[in-house]
C-alpha atoms as a PDB file:
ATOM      1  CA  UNK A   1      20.918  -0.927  76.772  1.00  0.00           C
ATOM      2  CA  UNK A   2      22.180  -3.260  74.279  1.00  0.00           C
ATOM      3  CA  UNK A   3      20.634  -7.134  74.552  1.00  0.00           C
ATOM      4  CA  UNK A   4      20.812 -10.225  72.627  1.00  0.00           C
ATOM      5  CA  UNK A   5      18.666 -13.316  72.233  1.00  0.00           C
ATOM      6  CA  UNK A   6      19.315 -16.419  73.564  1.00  0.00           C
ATOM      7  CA  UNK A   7      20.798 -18.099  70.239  1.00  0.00           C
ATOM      8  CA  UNK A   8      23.324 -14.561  70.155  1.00  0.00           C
ATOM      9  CA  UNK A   9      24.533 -15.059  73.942  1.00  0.00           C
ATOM     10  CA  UNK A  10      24.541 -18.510  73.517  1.00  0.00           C
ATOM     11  CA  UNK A  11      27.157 -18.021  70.732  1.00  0.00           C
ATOM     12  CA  UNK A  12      29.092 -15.544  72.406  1.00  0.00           C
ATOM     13  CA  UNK A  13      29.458 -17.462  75.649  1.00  0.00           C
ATOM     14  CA  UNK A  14      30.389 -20.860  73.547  1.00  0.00           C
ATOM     15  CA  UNK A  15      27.690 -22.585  75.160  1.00  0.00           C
ATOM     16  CA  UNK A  16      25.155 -24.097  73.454  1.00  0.00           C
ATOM     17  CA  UNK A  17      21.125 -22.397  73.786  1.00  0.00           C
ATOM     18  CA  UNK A  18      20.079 -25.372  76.085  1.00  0.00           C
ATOM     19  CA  UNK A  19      22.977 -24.774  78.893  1.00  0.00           C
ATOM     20  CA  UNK A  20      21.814 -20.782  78.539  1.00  0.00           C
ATOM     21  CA  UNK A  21      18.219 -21.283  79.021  1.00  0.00           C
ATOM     22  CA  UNK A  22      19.252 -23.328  81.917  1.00  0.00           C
ATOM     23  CA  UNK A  23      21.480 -20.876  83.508  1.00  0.00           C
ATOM     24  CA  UNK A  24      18.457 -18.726  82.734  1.00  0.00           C
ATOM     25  CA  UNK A  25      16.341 -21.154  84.665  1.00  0.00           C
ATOM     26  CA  UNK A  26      18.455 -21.485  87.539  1.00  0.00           C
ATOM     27  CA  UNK A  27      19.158 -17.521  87.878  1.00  0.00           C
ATOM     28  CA  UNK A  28      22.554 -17.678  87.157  1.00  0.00           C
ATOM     29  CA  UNK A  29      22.253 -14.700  84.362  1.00  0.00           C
ATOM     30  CA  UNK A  30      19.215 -12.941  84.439  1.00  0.00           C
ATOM     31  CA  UNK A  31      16.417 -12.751  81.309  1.00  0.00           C
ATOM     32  CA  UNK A  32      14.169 -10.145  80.057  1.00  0.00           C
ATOM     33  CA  UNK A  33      10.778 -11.739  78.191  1.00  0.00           C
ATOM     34  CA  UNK A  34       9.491  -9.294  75.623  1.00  0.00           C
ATOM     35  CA  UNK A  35       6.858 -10.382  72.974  1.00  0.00           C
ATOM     36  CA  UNK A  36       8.032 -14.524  72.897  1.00  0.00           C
ATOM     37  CA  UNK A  37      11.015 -13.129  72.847  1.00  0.00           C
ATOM     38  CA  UNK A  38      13.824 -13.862  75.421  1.00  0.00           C
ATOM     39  CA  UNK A  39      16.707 -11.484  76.174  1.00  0.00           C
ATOM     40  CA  UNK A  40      19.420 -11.166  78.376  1.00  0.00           C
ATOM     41  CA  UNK A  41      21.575  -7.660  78.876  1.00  0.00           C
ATOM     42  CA  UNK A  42      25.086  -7.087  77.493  1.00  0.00           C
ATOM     43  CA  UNK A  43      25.979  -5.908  80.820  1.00  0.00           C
ATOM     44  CA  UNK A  44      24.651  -8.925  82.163  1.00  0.00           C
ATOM     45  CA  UNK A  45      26.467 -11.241  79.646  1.00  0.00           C
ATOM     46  CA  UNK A  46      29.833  -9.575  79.848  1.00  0.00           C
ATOM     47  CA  UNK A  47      29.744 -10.773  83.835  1.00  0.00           C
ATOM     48  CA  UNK A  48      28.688 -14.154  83.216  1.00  0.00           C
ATOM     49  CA  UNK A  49      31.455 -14.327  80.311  1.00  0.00           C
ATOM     50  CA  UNK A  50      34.140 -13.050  83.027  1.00  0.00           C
ATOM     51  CA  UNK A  51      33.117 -15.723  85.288  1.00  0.00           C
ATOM     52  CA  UNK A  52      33.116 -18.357  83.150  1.00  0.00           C
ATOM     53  CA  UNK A  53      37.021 -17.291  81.984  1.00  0.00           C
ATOM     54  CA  UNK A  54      37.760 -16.888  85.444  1.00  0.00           C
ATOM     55  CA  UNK A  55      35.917 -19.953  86.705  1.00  0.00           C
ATOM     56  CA  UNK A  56      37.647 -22.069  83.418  1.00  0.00           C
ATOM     57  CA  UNK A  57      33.813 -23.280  82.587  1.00  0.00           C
ATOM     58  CA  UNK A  58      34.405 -22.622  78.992  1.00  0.00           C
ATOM     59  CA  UNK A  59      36.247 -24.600  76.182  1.00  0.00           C
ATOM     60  CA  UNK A  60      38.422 -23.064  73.554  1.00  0.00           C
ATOM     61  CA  UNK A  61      36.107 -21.862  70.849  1.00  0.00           C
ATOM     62  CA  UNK A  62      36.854 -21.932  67.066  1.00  0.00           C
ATOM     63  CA  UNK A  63      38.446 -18.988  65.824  1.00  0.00           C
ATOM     64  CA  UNK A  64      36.073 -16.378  63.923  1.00  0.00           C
ATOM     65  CA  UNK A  65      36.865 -16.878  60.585  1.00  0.00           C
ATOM     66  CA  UNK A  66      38.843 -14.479  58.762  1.00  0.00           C
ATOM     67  CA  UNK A  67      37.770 -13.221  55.175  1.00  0.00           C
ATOM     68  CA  UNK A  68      39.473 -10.075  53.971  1.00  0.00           C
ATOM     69  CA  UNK A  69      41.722  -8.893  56.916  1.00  0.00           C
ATOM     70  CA  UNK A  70      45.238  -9.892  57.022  1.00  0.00           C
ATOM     71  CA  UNK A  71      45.001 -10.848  60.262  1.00  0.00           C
ATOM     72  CA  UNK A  72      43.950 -14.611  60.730  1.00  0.00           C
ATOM     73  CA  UNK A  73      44.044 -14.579  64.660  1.00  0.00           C
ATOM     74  CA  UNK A  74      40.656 -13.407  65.113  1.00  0.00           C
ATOM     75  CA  UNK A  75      38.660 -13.861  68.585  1.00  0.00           C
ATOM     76  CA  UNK A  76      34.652 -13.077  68.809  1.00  0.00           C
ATOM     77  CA  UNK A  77      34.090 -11.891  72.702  1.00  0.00           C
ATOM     78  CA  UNK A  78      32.255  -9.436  74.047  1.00  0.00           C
ATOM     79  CA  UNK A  79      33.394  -6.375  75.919  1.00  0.00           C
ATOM     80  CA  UNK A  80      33.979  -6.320  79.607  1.00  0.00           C
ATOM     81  CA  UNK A  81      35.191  -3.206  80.834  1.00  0.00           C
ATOM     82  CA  UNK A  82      36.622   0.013  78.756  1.00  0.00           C
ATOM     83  CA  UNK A  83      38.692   2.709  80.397  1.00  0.00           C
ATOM     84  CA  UNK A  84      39.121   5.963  78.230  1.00  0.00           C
ATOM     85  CA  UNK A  85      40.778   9.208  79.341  1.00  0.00           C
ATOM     86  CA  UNK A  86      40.964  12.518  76.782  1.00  0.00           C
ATOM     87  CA  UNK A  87      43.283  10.833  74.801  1.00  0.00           C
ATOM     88  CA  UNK A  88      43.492   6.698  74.972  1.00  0.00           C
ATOM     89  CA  UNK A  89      41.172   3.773  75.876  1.00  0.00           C
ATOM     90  CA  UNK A  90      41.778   0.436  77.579  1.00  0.00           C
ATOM     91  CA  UNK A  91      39.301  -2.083  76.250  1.00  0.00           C
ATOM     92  CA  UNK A  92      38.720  -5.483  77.901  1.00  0.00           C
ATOM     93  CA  UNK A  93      37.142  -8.516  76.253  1.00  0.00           C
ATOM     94  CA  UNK A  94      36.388 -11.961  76.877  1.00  0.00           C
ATOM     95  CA  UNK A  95      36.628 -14.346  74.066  1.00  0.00           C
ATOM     96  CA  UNK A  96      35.865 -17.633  75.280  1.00  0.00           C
ATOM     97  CA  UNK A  97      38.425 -18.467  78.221  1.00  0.00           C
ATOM     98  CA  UNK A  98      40.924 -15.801  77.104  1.00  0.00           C
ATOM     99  CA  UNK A  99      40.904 -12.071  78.870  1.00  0.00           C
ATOM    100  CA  UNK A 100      42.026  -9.491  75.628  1.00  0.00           C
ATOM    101  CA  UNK A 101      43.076  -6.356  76.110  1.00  0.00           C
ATOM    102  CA  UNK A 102      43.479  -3.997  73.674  1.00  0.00           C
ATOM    103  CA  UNK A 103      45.487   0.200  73.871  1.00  0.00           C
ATOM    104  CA  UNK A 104      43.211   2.157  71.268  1.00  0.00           C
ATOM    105  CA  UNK A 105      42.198   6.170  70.743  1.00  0.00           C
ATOM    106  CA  UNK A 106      39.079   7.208  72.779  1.00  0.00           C
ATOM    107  CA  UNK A 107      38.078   8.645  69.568  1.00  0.00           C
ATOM    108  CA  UNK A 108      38.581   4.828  68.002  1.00  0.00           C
ATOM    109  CA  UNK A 109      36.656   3.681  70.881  1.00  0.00           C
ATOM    110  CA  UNK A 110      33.694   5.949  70.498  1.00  0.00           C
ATOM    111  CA  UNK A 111      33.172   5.903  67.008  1.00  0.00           C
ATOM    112  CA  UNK A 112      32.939   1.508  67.389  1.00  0.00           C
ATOM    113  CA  UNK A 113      30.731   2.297  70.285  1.00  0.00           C
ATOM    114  CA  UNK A 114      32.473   0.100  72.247  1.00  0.00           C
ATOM    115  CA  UNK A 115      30.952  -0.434  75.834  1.00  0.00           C
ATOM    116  CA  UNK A 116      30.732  -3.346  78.629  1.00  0.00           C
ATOM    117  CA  UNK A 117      28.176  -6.067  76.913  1.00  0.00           C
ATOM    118  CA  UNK A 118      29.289  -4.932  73.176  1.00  0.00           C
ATOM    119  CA  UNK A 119      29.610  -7.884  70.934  1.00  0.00           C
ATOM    120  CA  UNK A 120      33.295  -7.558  69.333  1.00  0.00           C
ATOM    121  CA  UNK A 121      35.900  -9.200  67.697  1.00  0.00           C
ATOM    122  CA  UNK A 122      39.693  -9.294  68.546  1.00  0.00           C
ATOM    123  CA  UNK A 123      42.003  -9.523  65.787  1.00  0.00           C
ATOM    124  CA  UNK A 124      46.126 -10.204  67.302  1.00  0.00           C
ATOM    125  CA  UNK A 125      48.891  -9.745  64.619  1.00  0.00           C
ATOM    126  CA  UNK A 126      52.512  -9.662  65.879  1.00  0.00           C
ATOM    127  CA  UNK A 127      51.908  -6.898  69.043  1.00  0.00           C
ATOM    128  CA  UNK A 128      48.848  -5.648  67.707  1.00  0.00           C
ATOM    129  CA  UNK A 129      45.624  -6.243  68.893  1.00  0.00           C
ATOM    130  CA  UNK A 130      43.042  -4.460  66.544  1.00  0.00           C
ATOM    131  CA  UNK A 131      39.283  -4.589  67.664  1.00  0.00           C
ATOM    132  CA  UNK A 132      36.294  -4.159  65.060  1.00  0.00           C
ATOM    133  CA  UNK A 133      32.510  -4.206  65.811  1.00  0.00           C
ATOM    134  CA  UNK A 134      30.556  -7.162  63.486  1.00  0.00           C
ATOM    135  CA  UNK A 135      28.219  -5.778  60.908  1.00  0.00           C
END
């Protein structure tokens, strides 16, 4: 099961830690505690970010920036949902308040692991929408 620390979903969400430790707080997302450590579940996060887009709750979040790809319209979001058959895969993200979707091989799929609650980022050129995996 893939988590992330507050400060991570925090990030991903476009929220600042405060406003996630409340929603925390208030049960909205639920939080693992582990050593001092707080967590929350990809799974988990990948809901709350589909509400929020849904709900309009989040603001437009500055672009990741773009270093050595050609592409400069680059989203960070986090997987939502991912259909594959034998052949092709239909991933779903959430970046910010925008729903991405993105046609890909399953084999392109599985090798970036990609999976509801997987932290990834969206890169649109022309019709393209090209999906990588931060290191």
């Amino acid at each position: 099961m893939i988590t992330y620390r507050i400060a991570e979903a925090a990030e991903i969400l476009a929220v600042s830690d405060d406003t996630l430790r409340r929603w925390v707080d208030a049960g909205r997302i639920a939080a693992q505690h582990l050593d001092g450590r707080t967590t929350v579940s990809g799974v988990d996060l990948a809901e709350l970010a589909e509400q929020l887009a849904e709900s309009g709750e989040v603001a437009e979040r500055d672009r990741t920036k773009a270093s050595t790809v050609s592409a400069r319209n680059r989203m960070s979001g986090i997987v939502t949902r991912v259909k594959r058959d034998e052949v092709m895969a239909q991933v779903e993200m959430i970046c910010g308040p925008y729903r991405v979707v993105s046609l890909m091989s399953s084999d392109a799929a599985d090798e970036l692991g990609l999976e509801p609650g997987v932290r990834a980022i969206a890169s649109v050129k022309s019709t393209n929408v090209v999906v990588e995996v931060p290191s």
